[in-house]
N, C-alpha and C. Protein backbone atom coordinates (compact mmCIF):
# COMPACT_ATOMS: atom_id res chain seq x y z
N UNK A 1 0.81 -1.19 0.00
CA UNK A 1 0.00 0.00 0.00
C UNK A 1 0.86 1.26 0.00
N UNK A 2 2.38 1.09 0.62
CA UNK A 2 2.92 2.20 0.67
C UNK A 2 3.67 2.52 -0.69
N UNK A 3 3.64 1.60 -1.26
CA UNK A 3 4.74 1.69 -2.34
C UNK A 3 3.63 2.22 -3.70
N UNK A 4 1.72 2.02 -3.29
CA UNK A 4 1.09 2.75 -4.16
C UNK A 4 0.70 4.03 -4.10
N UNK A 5 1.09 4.61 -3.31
CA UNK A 5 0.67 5.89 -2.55
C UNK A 5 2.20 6.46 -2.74
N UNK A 6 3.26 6.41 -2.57
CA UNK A 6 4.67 6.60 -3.21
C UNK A 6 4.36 6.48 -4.70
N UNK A 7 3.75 6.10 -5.59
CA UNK A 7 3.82 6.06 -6.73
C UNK A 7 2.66 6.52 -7.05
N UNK A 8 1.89 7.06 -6.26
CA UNK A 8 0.73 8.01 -6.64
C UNK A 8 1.43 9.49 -6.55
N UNK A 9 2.10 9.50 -5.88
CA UNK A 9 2.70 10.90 -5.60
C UNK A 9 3.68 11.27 -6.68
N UNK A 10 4.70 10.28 -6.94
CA UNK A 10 5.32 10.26 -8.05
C UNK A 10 4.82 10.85 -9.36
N UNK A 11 3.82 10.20 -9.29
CA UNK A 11 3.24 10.39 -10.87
C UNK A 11 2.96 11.90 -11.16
N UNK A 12 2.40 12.07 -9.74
CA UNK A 12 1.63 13.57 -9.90
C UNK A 12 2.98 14.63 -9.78
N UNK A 13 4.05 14.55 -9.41
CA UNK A 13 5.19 15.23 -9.31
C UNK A 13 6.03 15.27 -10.43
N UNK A 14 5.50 13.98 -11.42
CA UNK A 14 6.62 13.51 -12.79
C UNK A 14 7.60 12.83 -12.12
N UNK A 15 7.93 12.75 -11.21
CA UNK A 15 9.34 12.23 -11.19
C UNK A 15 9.47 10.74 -11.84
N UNK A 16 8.72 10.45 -12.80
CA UNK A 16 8.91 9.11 -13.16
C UNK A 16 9.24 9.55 -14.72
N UNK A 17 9.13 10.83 -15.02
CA UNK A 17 8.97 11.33 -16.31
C UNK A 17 10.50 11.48 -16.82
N UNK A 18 10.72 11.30 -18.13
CA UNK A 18 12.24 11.33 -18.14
C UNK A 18 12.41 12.46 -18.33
N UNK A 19 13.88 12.65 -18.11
CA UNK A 19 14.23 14.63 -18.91
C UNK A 19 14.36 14.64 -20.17
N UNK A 20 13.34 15.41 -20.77
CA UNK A 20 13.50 15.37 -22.46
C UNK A 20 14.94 15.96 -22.84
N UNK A 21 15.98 16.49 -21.84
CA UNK A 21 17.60 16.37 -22.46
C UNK A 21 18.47 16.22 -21.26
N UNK A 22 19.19 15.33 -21.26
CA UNK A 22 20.02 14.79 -20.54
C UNK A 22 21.25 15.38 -20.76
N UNK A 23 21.98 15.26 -19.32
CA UNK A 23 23.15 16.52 -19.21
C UNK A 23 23.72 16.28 -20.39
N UNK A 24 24.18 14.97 -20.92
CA UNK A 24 25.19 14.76 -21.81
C UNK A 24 24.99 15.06 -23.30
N UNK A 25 23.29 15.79 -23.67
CA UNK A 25 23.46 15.59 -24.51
C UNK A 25 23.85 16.71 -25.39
N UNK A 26 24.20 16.47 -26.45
CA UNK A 26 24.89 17.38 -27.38
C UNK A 26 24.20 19.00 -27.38
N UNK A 27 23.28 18.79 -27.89
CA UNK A 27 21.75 20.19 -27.70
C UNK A 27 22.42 21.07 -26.61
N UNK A 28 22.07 20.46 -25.15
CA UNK A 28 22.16 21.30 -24.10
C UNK A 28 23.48 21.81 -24.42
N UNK A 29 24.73 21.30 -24.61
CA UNK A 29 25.97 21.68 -25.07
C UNK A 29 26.07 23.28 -25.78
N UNK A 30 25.46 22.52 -26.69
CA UNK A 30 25.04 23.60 -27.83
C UNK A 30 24.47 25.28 -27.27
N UNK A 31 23.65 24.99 -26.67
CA UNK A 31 22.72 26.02 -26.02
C UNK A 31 23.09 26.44 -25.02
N UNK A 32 23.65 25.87 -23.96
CA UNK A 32 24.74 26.21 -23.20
C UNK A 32 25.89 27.23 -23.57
N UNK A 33 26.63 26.90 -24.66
CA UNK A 33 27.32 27.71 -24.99
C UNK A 33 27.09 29.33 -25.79
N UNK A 34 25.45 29.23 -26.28
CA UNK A 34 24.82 30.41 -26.83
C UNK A 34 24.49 31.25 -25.86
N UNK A 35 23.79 30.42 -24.41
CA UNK A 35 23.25 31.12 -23.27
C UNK A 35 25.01 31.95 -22.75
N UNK A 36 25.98 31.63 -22.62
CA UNK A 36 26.75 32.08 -22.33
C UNK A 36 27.50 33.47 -22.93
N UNK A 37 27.40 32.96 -24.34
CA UNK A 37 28.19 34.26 -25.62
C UNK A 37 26.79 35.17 -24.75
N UNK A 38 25.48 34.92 -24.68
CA UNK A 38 24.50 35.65 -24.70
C UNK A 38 24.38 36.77 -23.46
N UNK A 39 25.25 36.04 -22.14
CA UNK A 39 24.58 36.51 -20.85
C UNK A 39 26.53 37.08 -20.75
N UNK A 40 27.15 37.35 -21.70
CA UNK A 40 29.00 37.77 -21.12
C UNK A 40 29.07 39.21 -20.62
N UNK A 41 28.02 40.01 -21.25
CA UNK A 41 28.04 41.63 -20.70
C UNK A 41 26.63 41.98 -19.67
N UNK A 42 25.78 40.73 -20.04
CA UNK A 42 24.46 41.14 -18.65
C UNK A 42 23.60 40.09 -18.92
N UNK A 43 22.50 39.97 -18.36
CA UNK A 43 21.80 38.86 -17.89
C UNK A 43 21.07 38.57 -19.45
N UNK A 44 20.39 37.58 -18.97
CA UNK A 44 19.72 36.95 -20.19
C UNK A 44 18.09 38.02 -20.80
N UNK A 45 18.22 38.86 -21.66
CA UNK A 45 17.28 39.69 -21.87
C UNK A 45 15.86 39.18 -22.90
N UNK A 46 15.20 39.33 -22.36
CA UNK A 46 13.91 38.56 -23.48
C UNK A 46 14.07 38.99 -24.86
N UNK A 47 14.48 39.77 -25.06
CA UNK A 47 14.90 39.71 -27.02
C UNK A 47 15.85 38.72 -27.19
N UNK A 48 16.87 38.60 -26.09
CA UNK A 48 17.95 37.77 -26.36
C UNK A 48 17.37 36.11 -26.33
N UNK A 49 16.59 36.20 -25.22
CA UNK A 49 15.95 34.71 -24.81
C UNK A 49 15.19 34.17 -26.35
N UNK A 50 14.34 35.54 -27.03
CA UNK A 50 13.60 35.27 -28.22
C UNK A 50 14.93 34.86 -29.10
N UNK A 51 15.65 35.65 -29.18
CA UNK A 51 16.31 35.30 -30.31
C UNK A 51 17.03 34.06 -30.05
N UNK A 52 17.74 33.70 -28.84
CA UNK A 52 17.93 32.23 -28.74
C UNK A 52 16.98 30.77 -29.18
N UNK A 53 15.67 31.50 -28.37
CA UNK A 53 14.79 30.26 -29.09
C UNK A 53 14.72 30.01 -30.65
N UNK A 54 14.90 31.26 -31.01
CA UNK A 54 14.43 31.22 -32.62
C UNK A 54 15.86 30.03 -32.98
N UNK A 55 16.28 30.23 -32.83
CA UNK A 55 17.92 29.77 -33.28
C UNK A 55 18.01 28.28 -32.76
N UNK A 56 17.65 28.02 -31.43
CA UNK A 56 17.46 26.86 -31.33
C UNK A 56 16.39 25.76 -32.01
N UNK A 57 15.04 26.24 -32.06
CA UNK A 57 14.04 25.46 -32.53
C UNK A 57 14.24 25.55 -34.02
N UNK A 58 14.75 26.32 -34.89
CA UNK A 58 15.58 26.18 -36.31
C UNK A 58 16.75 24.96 -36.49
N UNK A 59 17.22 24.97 -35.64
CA UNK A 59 18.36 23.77 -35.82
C UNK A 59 18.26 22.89 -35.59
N UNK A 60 17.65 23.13 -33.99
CA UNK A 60 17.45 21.08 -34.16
C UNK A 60 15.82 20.61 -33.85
N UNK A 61 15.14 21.19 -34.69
CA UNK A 61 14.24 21.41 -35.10
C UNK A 61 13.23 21.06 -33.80
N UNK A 62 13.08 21.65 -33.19
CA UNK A 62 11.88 21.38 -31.89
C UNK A 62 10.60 21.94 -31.80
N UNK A 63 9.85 22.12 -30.85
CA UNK A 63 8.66 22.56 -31.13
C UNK A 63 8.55 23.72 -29.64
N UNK A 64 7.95 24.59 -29.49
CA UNK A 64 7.94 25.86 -28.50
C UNK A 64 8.03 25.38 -26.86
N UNK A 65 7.66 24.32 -27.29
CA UNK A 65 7.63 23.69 -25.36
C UNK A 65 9.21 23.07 -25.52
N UNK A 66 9.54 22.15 -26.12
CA UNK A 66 10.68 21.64 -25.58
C UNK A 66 12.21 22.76 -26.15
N UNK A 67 11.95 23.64 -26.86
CA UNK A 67 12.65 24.87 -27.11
C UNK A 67 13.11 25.11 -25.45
N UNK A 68 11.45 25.28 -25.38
CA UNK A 68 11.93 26.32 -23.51
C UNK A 68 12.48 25.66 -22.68
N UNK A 69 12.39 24.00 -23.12
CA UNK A 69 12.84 23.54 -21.72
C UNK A 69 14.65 23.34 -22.22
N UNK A 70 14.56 23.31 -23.57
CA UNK A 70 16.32 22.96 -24.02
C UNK A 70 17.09 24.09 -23.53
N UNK A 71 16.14 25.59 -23.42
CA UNK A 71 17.17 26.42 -22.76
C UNK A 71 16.90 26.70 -21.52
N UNK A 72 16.47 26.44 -20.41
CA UNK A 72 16.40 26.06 -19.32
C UNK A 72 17.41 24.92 -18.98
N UNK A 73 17.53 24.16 -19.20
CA UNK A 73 18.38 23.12 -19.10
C UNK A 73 19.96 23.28 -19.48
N UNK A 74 19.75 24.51 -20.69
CA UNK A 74 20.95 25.09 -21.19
C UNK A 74 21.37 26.22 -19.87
N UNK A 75 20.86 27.01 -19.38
CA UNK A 75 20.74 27.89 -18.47
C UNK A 75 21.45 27.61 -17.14
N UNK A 76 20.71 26.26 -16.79
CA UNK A 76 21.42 25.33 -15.91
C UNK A 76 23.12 24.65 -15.84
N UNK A 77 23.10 24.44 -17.12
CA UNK A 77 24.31 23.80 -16.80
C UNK A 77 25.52 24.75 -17.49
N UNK A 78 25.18 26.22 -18.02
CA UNK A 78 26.05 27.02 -18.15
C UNK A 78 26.40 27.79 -16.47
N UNK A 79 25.11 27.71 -15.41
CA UNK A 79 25.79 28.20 -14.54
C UNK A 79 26.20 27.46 -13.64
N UNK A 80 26.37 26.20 -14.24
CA UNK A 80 27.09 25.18 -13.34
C UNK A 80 28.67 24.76 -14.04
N UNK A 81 28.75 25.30 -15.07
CA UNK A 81 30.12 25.29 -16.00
C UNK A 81 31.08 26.15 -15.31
N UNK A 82 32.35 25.41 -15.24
CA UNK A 82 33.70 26.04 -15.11
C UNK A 82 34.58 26.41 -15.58
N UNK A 83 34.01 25.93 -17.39
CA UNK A 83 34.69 26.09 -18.42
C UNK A 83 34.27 25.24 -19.49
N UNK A 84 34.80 25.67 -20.97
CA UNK A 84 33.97 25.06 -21.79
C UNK A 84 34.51 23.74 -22.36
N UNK A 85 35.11 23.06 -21.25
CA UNK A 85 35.62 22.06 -21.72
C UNK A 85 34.18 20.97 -22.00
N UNK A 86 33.61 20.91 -21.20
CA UNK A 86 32.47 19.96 -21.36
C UNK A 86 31.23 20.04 -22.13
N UNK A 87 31.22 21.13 -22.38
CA UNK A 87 30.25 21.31 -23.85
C UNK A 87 31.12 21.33 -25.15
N UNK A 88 32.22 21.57 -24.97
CA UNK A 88 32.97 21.12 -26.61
C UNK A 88 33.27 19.65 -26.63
N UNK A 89 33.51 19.45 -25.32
CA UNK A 89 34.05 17.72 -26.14
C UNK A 89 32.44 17.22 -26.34
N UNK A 90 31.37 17.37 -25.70
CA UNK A 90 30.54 16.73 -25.85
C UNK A 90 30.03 16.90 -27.43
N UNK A 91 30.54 18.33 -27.86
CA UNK A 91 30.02 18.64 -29.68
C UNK A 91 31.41 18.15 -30.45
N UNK A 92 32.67 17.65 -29.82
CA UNK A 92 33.33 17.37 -30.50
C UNK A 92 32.89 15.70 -30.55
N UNK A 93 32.35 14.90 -29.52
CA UNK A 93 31.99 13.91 -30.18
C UNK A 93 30.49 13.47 -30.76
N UNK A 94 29.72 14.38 -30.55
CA UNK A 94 28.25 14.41 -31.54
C UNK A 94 28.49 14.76 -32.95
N UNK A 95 29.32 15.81 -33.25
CA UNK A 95 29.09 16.79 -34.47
C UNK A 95 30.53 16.37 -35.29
N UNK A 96 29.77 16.38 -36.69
CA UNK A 96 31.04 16.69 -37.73
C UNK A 96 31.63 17.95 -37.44
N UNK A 97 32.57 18.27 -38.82
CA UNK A 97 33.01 19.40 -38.74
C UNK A 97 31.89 20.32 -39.22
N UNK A 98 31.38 20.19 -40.14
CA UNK A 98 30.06 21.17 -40.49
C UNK A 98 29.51 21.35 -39.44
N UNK A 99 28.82 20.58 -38.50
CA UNK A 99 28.06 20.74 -37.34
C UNK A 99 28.45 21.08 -36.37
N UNK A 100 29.66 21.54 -36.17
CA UNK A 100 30.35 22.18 -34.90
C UNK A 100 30.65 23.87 -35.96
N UNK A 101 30.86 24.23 -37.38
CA UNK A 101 31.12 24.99 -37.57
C UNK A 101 29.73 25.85 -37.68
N UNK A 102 28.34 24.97 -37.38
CA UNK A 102 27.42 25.85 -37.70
C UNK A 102 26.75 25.95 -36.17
N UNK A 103 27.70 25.47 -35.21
CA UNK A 103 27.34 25.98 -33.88
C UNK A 103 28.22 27.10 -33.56
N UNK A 104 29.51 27.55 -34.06
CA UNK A 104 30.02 28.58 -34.23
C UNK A 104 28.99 29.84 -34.75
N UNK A 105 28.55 29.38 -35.89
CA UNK A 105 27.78 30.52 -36.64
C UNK A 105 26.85 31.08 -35.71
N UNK A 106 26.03 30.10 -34.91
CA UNK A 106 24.94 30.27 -34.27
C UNK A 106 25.41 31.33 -33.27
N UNK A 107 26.56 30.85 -32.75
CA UNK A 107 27.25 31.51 -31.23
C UNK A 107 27.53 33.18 -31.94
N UNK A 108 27.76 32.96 -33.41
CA UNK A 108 28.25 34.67 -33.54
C UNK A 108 26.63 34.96 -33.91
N UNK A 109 25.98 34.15 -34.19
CA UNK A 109 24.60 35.00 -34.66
C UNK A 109 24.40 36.09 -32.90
N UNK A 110 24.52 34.88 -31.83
CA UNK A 110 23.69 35.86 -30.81
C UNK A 110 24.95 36.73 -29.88
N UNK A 111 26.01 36.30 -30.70
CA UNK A 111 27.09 37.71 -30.37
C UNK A 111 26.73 39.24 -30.79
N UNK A 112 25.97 39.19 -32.24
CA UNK A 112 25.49 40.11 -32.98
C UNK A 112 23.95 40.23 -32.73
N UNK A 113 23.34 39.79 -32.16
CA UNK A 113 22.20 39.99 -31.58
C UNK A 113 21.92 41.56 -31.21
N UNK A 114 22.77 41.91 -30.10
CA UNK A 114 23.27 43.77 -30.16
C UNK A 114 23.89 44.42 -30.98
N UNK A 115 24.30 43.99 -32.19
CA UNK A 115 24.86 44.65 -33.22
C UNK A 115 26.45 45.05 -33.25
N UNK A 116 26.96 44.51 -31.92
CA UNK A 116 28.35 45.03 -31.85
C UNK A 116 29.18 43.94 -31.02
N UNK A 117 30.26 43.84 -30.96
CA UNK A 117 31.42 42.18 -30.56
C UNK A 117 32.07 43.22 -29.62
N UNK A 118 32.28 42.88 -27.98
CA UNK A 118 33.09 43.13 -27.16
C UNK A 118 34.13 42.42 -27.39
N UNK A 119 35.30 42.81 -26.91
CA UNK A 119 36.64 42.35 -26.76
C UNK A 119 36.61 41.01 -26.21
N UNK A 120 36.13 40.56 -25.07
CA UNK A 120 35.78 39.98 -24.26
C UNK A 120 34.79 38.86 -25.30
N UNK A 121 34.36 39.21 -25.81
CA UNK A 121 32.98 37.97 -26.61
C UNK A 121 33.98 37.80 -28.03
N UNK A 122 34.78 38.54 -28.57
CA UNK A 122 35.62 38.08 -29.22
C UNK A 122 36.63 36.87 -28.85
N UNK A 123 37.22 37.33 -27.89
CA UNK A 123 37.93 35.89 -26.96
C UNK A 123 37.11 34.35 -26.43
N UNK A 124 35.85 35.12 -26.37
CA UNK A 124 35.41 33.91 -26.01
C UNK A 124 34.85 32.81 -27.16
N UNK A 125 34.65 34.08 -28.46
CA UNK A 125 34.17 32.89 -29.62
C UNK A 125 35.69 32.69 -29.96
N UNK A 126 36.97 32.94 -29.66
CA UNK A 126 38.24 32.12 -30.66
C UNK A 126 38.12 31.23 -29.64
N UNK A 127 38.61 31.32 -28.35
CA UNK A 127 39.07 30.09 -27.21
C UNK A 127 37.62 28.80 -27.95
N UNK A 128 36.48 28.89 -27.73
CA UNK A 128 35.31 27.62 -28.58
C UNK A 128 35.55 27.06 -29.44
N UNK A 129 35.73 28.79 -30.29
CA UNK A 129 36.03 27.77 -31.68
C UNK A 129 36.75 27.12 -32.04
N UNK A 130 38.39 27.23 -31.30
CA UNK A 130 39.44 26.86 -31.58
C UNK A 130 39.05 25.25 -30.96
N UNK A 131 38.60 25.11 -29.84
CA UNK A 131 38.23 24.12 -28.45
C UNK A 131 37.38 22.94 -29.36
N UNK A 132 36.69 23.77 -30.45
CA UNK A 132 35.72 23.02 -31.52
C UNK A 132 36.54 22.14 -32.92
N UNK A 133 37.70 22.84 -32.80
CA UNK A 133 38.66 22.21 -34.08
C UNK A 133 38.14 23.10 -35.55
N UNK A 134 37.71 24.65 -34.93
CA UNK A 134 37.20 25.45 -36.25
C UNK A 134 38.41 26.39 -36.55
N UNK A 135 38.63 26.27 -37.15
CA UNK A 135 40.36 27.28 -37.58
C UNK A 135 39.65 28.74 -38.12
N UNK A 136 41.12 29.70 -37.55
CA UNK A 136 40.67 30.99 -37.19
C UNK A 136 40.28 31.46 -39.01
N UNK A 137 40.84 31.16 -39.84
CA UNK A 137 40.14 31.15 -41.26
C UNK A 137 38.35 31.05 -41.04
N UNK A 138 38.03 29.72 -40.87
CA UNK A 138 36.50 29.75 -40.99
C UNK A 138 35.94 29.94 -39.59
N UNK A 139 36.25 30.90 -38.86
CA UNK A 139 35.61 31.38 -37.53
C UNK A 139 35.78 32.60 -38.11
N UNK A 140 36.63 33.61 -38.71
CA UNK A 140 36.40 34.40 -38.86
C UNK A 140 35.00 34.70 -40.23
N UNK A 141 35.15 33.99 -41.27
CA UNK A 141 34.36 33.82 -42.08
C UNK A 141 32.66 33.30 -41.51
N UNK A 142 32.67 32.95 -40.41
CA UNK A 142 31.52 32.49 -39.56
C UNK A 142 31.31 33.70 -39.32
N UNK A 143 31.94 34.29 -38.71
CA UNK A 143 31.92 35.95 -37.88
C UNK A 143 30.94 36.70 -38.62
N UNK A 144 31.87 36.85 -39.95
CA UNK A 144 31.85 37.57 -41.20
C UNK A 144 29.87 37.40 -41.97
N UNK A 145 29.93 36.37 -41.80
CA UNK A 145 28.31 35.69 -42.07
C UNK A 145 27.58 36.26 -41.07
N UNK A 146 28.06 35.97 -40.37
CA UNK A 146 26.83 36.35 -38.61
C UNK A 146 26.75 37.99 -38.68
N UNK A 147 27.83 38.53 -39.19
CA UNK A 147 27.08 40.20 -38.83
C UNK A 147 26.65 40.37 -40.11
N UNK A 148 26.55 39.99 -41.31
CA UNK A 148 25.88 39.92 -42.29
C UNK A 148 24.59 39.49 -42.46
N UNK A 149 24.15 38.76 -41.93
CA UNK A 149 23.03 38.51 -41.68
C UNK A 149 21.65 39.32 -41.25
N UNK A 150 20.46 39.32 -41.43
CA UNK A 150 19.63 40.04 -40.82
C UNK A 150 19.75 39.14 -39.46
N UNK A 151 19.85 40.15 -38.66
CA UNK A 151 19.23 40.30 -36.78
C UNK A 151 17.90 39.46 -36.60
N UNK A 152 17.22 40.08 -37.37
CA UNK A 152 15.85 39.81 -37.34
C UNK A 152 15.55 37.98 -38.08
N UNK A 153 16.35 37.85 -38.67
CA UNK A 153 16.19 36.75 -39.44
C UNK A 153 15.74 35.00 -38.89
């Protein structure tokens, strides 16, 4: 009886529910490292949050609920990061080279989000990209794309 009443409670709490992304997986990585380029001069701003979602549910194609929860989860384990060692190896072993160079792109899209690259967010997209195996040739050409781009896009 106790173990149905423990699993009545369960149910109603989810805790039986899985996490639709698990620390390890590549995504949170991903998003993790955008929430970060995103929050290097101030907190996470709802244009910025919009424009992250947009960027996330485009790539790896999700739908508005699990968007919110991929960056929540991203949110989480960027402020539990000590460094980006653990979201690059985790995209160095998910992702080709295309797919780590178009998580670069992404990272300068929401560098340019404000229209302008601190010193500071410059260093932080070479130390990734480099961390990613993207050579300063096509990081800069990533760059080069990302402020080219519409903002709005």
């Amino acid at each position: 009886m106790l173990r149905e009443i423990a699993a009545f409670f369960s149910d109603l709490a989810g805790a039986d529910q899985p996490k639709p992304f698990d620390d390890d997986d590549y995504r949170v990585a991903a998003a993790a490292l955008l929430v970060h380029v995103a929050t290097l001069d101030h907190e996470l701003r709802p244009e910025d949050r919009e424009r992250l979602h947009d960027l996330l549910k485009s790539r790896f194609d999700l739908d508005d609920a699990a968007t919110e929860e991929l960056i929540d989860a991203a949110i989480a384990a960027d402020h539990e990061a000590v460094d980006f060692y653990r979201f690059t190896h985790a995209l160095m072993r998910a992702l080709d080279e295309d797919g780590r160079k178009r998580i670069v792109e992404m990272m300068w899209r929401m560098v340019y989000a404000d229209h302008r690259v601190t010193e500071f967010e410059d260093n932080v997209m070479w130390r990734v990209a480099d961390l990613l195996g993207v050579s300063g040739r096509e990081r800069i050409a990533l760059r080069q794309r990302a402020a080219a781009a519409d903002p709005e896009e």
